[in-house]
Protein backbone atom coordinates (compact mmCIF):
# COMPACT_ATOMS: atom_id res chain seq x y z
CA UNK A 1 -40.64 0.96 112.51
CA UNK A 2 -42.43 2.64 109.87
CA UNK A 3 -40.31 5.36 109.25
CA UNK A 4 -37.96 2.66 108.24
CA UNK A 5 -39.91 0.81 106.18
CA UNK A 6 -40.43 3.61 103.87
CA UNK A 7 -36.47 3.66 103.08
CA UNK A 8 -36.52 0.23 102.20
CA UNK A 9 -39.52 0.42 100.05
CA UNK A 10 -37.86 3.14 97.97
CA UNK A 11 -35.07 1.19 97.56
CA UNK A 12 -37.12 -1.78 96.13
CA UNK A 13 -39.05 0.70 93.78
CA UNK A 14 -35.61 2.26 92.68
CA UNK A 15 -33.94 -0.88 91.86
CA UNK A 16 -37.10 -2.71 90.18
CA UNK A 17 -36.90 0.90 87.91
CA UNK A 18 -33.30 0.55 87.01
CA UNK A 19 -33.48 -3.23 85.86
CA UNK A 20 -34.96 -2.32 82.55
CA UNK A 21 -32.67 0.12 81.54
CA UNK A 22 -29.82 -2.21 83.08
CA UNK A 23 -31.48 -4.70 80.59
CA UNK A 24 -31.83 -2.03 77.75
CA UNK A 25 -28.41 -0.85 78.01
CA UNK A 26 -27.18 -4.58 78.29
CA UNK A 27 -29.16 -5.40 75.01
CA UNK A 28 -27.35 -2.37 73.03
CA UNK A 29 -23.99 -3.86 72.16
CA UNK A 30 -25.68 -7.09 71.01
CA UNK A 31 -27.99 -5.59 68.68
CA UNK A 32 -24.83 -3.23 67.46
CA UNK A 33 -22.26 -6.50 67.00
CA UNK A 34 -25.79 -8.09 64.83
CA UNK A 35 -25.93 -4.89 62.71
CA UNK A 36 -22.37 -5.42 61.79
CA UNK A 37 -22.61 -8.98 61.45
CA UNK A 38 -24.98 -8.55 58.77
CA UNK A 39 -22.98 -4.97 57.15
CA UNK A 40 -20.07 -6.94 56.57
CA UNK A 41 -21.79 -10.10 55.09
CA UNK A 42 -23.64 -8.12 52.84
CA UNK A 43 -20.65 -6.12 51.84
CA UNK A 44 -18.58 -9.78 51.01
CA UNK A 45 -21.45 -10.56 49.31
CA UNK A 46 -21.57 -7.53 47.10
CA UNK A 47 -18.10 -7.74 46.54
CA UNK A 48 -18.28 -11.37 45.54
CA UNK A 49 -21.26 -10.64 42.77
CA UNK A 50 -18.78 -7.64 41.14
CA UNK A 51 -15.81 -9.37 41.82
CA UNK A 52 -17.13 -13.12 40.35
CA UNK A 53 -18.76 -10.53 37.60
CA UNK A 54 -15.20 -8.75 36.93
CA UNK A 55 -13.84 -12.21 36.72
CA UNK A 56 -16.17 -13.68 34.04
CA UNK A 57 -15.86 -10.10 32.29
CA UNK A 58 -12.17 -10.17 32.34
CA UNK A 59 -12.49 -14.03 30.02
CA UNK A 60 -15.36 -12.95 27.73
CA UNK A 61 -14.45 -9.31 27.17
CA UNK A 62 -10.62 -9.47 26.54
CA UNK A 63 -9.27 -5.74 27.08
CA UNK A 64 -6.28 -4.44 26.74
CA UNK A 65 -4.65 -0.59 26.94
CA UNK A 66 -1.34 -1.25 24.74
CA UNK A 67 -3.19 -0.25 21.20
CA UNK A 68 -3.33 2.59 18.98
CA UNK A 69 -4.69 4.15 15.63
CA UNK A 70 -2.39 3.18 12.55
CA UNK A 71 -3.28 3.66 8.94
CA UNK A 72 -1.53 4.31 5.59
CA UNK A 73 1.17 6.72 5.01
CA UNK A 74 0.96 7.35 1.29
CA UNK A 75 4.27 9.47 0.44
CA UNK A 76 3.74 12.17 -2.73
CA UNK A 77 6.58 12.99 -5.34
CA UNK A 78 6.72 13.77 -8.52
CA UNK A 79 8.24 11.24 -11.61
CA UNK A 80 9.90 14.37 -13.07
CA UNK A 81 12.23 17.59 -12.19
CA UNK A 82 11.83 21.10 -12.48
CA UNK A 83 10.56 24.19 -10.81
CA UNK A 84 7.03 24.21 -9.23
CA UNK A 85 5.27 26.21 -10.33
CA UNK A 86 2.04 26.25 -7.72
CA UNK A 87 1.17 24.35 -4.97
CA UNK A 88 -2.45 23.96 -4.77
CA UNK A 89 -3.03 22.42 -1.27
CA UNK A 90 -2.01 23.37 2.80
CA UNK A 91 -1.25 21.27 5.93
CA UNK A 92 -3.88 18.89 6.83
CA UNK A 93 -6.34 19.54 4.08
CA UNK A 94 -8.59 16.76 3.11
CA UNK A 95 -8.37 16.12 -0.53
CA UNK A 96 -10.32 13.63 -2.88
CA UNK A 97 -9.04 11.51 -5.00
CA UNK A 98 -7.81 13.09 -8.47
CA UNK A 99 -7.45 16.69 -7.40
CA UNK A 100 -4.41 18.75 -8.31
CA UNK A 101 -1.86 18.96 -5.28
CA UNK A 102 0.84 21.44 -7.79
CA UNK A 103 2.29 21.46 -11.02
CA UNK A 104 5.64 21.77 -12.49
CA UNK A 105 6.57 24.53 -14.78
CA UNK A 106 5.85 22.73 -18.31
CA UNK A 107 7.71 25.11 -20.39
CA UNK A 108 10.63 22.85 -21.14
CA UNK A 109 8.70 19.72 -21.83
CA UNK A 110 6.68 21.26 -24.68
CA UNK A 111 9.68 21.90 -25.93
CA UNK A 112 10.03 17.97 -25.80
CA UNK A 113 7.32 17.45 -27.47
CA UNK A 114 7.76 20.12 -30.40
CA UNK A 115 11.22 18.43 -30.68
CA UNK A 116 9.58 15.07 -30.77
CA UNK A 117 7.13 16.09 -33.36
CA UNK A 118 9.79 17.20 -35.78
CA UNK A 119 11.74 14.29 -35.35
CA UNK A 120 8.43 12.25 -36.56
CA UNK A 121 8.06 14.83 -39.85
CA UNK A 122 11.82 14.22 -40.05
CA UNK A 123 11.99 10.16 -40.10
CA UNK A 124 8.78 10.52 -42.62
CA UNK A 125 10.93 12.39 -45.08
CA UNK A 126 13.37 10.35 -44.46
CA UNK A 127 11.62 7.38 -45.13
CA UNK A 128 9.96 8.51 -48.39
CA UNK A 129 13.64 9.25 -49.77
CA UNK A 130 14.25 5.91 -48.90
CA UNK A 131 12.05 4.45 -50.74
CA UNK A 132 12.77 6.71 -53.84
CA UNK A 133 16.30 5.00 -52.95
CA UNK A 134 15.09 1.62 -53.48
CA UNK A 135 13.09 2.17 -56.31
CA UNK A 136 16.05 3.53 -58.06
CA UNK A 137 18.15 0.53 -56.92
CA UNK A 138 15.66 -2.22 -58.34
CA UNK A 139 15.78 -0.40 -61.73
CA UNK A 140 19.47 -0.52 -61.58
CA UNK A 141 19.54 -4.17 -60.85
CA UNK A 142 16.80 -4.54 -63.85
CA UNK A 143 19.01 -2.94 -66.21
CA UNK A 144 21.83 -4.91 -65.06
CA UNK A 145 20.08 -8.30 -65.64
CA UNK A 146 18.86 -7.05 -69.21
CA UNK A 147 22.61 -6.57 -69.83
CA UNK A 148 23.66 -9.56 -68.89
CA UNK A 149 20.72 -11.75 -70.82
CA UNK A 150 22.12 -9.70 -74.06
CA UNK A 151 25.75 -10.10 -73.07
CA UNK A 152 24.61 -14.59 -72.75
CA UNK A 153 22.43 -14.02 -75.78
CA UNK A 154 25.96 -12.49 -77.85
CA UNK A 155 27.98 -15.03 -76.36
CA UNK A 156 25.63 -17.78 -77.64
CA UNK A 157 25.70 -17.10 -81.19
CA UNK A 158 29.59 -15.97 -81.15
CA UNK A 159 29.96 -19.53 -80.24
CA UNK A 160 28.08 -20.91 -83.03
CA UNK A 161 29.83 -18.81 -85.56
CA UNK A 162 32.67 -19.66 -84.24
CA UNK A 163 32.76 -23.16 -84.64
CA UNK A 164 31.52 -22.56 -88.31
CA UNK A 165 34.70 -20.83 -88.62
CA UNK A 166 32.46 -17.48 -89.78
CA UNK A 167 33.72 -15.48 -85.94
CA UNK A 168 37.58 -15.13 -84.84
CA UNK A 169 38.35 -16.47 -81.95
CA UNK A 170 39.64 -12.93 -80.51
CA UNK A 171 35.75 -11.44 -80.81
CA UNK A 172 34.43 -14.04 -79.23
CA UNK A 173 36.87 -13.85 -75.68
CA UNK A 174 35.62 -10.23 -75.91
CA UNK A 175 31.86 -11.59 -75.59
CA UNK A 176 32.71 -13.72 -72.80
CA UNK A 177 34.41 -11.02 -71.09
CA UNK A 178 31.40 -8.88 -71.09
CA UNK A 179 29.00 -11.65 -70.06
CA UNK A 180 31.39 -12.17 -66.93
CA UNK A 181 31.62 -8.57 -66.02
CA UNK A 182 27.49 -8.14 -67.05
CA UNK A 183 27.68 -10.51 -64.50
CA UNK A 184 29.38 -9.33 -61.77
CA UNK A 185 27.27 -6.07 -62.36
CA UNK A 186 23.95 -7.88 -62.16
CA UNK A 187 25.07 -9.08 -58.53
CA UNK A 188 27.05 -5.48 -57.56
CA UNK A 189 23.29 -4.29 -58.66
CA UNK A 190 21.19 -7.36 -56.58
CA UNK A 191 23.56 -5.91 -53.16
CA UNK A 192 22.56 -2.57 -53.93
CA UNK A 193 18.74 -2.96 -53.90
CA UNK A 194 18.95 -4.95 -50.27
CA UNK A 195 21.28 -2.15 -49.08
CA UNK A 196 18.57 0.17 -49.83
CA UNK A 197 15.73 -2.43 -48.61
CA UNK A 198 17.73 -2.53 -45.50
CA UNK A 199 18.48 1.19 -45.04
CA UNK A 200 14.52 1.59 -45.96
CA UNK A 201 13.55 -1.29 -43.09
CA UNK A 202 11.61 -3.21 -45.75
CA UNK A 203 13.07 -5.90 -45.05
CA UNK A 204 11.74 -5.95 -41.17
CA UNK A 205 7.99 -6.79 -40.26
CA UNK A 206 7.42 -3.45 -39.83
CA UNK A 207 8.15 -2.26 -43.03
CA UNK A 208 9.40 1.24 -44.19
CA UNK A 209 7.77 2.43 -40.60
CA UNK A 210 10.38 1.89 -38.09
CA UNK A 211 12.11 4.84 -38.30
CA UNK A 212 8.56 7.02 -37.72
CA UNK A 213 7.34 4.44 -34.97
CA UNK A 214 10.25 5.04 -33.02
CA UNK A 215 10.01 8.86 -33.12
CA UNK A 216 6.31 8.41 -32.42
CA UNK A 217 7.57 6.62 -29.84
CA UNK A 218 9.47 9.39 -28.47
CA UNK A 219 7.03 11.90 -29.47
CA UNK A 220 4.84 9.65 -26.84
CA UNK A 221 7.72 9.86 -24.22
CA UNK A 222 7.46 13.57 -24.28
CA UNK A 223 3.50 13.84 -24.16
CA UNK A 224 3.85 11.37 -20.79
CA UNK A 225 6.81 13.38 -19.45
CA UNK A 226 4.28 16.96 -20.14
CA UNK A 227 1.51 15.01 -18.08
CA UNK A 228 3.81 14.41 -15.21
CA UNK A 229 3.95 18.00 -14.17
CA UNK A 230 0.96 17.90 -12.82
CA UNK A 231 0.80 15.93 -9.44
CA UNK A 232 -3.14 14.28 -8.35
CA UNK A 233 -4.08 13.43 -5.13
CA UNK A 234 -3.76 9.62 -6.01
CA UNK A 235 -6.65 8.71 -3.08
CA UNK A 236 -8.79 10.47 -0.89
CA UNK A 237 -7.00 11.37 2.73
CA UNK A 238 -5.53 14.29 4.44
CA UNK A 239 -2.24 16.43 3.65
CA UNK A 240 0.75 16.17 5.55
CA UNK A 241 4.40 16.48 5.70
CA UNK A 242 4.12 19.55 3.17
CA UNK A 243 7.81 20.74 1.91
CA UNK A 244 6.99 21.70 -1.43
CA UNK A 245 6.28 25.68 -2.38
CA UNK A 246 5.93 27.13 -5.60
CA UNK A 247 9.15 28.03 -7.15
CA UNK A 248 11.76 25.44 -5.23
CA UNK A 249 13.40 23.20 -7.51
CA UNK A 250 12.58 19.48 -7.01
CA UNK A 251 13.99 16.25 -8.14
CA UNK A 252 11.99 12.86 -9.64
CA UNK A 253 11.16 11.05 -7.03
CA UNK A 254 12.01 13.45 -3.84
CA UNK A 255 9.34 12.97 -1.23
CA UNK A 256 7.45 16.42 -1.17
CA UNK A 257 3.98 15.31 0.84
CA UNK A 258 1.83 12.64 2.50
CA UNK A 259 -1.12 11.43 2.26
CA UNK A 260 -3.17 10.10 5.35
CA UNK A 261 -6.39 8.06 4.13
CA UNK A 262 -7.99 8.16 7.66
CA UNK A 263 -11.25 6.49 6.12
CA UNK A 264 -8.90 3.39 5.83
CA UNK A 265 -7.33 3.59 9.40
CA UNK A 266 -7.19 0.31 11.64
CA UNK A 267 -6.33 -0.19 14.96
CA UNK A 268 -3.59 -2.58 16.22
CA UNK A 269 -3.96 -3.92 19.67
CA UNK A 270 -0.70 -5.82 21.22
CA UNK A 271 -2.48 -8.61 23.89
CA UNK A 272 -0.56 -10.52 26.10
CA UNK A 273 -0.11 -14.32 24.75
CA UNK A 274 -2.42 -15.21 27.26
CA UNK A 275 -5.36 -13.26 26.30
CA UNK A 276 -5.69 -14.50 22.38
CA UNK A 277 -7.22 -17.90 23.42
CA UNK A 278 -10.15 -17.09 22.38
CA UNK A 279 -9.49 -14.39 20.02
CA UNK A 280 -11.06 -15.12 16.16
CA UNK A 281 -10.98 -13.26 13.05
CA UNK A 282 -14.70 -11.52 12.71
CA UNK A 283 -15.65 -10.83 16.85
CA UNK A 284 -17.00 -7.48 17.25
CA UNK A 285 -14.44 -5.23 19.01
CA UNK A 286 -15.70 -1.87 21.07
CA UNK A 287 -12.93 0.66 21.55
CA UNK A 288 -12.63 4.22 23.31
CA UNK A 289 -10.10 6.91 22.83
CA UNK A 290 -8.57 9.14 25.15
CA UNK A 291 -8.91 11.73 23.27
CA UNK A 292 -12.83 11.60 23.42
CA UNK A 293 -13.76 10.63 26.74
CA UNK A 294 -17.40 8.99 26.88
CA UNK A 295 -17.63 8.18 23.05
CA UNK A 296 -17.56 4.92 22.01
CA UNK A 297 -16.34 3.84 19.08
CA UNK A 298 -16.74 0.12 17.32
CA UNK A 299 -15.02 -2.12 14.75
CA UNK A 300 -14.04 -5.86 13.96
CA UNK A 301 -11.36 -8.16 14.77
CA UNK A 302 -9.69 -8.49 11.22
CA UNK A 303 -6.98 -11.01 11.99
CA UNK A 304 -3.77 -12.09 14.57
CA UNK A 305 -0.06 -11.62 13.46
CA UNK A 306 2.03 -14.57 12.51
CA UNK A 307 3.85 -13.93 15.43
CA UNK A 308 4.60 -11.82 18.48
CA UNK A 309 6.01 -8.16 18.21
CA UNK A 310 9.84 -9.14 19.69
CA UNK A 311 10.03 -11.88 16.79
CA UNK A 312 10.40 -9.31 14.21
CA UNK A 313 11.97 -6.94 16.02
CA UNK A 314 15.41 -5.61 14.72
CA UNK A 315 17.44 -7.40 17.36
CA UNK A 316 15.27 -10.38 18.20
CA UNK A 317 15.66 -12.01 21.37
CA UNK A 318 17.97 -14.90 21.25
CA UNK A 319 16.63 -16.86 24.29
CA UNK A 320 19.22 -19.85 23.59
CA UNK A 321 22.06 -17.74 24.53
CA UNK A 322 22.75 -16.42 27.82
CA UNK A 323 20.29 -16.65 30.56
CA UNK A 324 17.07 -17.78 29.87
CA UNK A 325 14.58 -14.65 31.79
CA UNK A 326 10.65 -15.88 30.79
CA UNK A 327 8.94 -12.31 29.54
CA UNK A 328 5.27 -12.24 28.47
CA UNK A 329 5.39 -11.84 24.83
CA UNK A 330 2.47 -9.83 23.00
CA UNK A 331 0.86 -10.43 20.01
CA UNK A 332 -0.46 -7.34 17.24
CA UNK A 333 -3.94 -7.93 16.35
CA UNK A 334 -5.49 -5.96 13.60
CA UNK A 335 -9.08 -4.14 14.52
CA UNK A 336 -10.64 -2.60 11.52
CA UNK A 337 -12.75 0.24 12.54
CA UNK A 338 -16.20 0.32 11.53
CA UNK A 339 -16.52 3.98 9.11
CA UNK A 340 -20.58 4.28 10.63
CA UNK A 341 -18.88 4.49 13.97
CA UNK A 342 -16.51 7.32 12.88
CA UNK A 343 -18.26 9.15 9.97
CA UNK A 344 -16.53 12.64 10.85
CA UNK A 345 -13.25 10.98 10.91
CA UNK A 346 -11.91 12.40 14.75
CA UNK A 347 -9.41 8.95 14.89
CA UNK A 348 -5.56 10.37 13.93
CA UNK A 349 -2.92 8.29 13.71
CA UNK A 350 -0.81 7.48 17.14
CA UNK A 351 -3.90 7.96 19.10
CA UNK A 352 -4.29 5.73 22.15
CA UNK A 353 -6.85 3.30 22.00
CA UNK A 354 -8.68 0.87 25.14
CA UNK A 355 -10.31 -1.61 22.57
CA UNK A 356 -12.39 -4.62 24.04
CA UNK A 357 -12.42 -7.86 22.36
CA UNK A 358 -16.86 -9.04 22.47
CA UNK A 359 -15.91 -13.43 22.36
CA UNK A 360 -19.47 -14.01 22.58
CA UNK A 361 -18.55 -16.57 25.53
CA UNK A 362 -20.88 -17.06 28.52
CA UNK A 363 -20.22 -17.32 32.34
CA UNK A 364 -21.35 -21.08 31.46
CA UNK A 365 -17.96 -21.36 29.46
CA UNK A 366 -15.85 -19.74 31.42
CA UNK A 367 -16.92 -21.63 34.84
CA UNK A 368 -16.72 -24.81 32.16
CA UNK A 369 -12.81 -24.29 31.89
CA UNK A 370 -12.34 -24.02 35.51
CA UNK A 371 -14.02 -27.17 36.27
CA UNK A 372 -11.35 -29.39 37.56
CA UNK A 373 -13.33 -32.73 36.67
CA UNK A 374 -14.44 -32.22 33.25
């Protein structure tokens, strides 16, 4: 009997030992399921702070990757032809405002202007033989009025004498024949002296002076023309598009350089129609490049285009014809880039640009909008 009641009573101990870890091992699954539980709502609600943060993100800071770097394209010619001569300047070198880019050979338009200068000399001779011209004509006509005052004078007093019976009648048709033809001189003589006050330009508001005004005139012409062979940088900004070197033979107005002024450069971002809601002339705009990875760059929001890009497009959409397919239209919007945030001038032209619109608008306004009973 007591050998088996010591079985038994090890059987009691084992199984009261084994409960616990029964119990422990029960408990194990429950506590892991609770972990989880409480994982998984943390992780939602982690999610929902970034993703409700995103959200109001996305309506105050508007964003957009469809922009890039545009500025100026100045083109460089010269106003006159020749052969250059030098070419003072290389690809992409910055240049300031008024220095020499190259010069024409002059040769030939000093020869313009000695010809010019001549020509002035010339038209003052000219014009001082002209006037000895007219002085000669208005003592011609003086002569010719003395004449005929005598020749009215003889005829006076051949009339008296002839009705006193004292002159024949045959002297005194010779009298009147030479008043008439005194006459005629004294006007032949008046024509005369404003043919030479003509020929003179006296008779103009300029004077004698016409003539040598309008050689000084093209004695001016030439001096311009000599100044022209020499091409300035008309604004600061960098060198590009070079085709000019020194002894090629250009024409006026052939394009022969640009001119980049990067210092003026703007950006112009192209946002979907529905992201300009709240877009206004004067909101601070930060920007990154891909070029420079971790630099940021800012500027302002300068103004929106009168329209989208597709309305003045070369072929414009015609949405009246044919079938009607809706397309989200983008607008340009002009950033201008602030110079502090870009004083060694990295931005070129083309360059792809993330800018992001700073509204100043608050989660307040955004939830505001999406309040269904307001």
């Amino acid at each position: 009997m007591a050998e088996d009641s010591a079985p038994a009573a090890q059987e009691e101990q084992v199984t009261a030992e084994s409960e616990p870890a029964r119990a422990t091992v029960e408990a194990k699954p429950g506590r892991k399921k609770t972990r989880a539980v409480i994982i998984l709502l943390a992780v939602i609600v982690v999610a929902g702070f970034y993703g409700l943060r995103l959200f109001v993100s996305s309506r105050t800071n508007i964003e957009t990757d469809n922009a890039f770097i545009e500025a100026r394209i100045v083109p460089v010619s010269a106003k006159v032809s020749g052969t250059v001569a030098r070419v003072l300047v290389n690809d992409n070198q910055l240049v300031k405002q008024g220095d020499l880019l190259f010069e024409i050979d002059p040769r030939d338009y000093k020869l313009h202007i000695a010809q010019a200068t001549a020509g002035v000399g010339i038209a003052e001779n000219e014009t001082g033989g002209e006037q000895l011209k007219v002085e000669g004509a208005r003592a011609a006509l003086q002569s010719a009025k003395a004449r005929f005052d005598q020749a009215v004078v003889d005829q006076k007093r051949a009339e008296k004498l002839f009705r006193r019976d004292v002159l024949p009648k045959e002297q005194l048709d010779r009298l009147m024949t030479a008043r008439r033809v005194s006459e005629a001189q004294l006007k032949e003589a008046d024509e005369a002296l404003k043919r030479a006050q003509f020929e003179a330009g006296l008779v103009v508001k300029s004077g004698g002076k016409a003539k040598i005004l309008q050689r000084k005139a093209q004695l001016d012409e030439a001096q311009l023309q000599l100044s022209y062979t020499k091409v300035y940088a008309p604004r600061d900004g960098y060198i590009t598009r070079k085709s000019v070197e020194a002894g090629v033979n250009i024409q006026a107005g052939q394009p022969l350089m640009a001119l980049v002024p990067l210092q003026d450069a703007w950006i112009t971002a192209n946002y979907k129609e529905r992201q300009i809601t709240n877009l206004k002339p004067g909101q601070k705009v930060e920007f990154s490049v891909d070029a420079y990875p971790g630099k940021k760059f800012s500027g302002t929001l300068d103004s929106i285009m009168a329209g989208t890009g597709a309305a003045f497009s070369l072929l414009p959409p015609e949405n009246a014809t044919g079938n009607y397919v809706k397309v989200v239209q983008r607008v340009p919007v002009k950033i201008t880039i602030d110079k502090n945030s870009d004083p060694e001038q990295l931005l070129r032209v083309g360059m792809s640009v993330i800018p992001v619109v700073l509204t100043g608008r608050t989660a307040g306004d955004v939830f505001r909008e999406l309040n269904p009973f307001k």
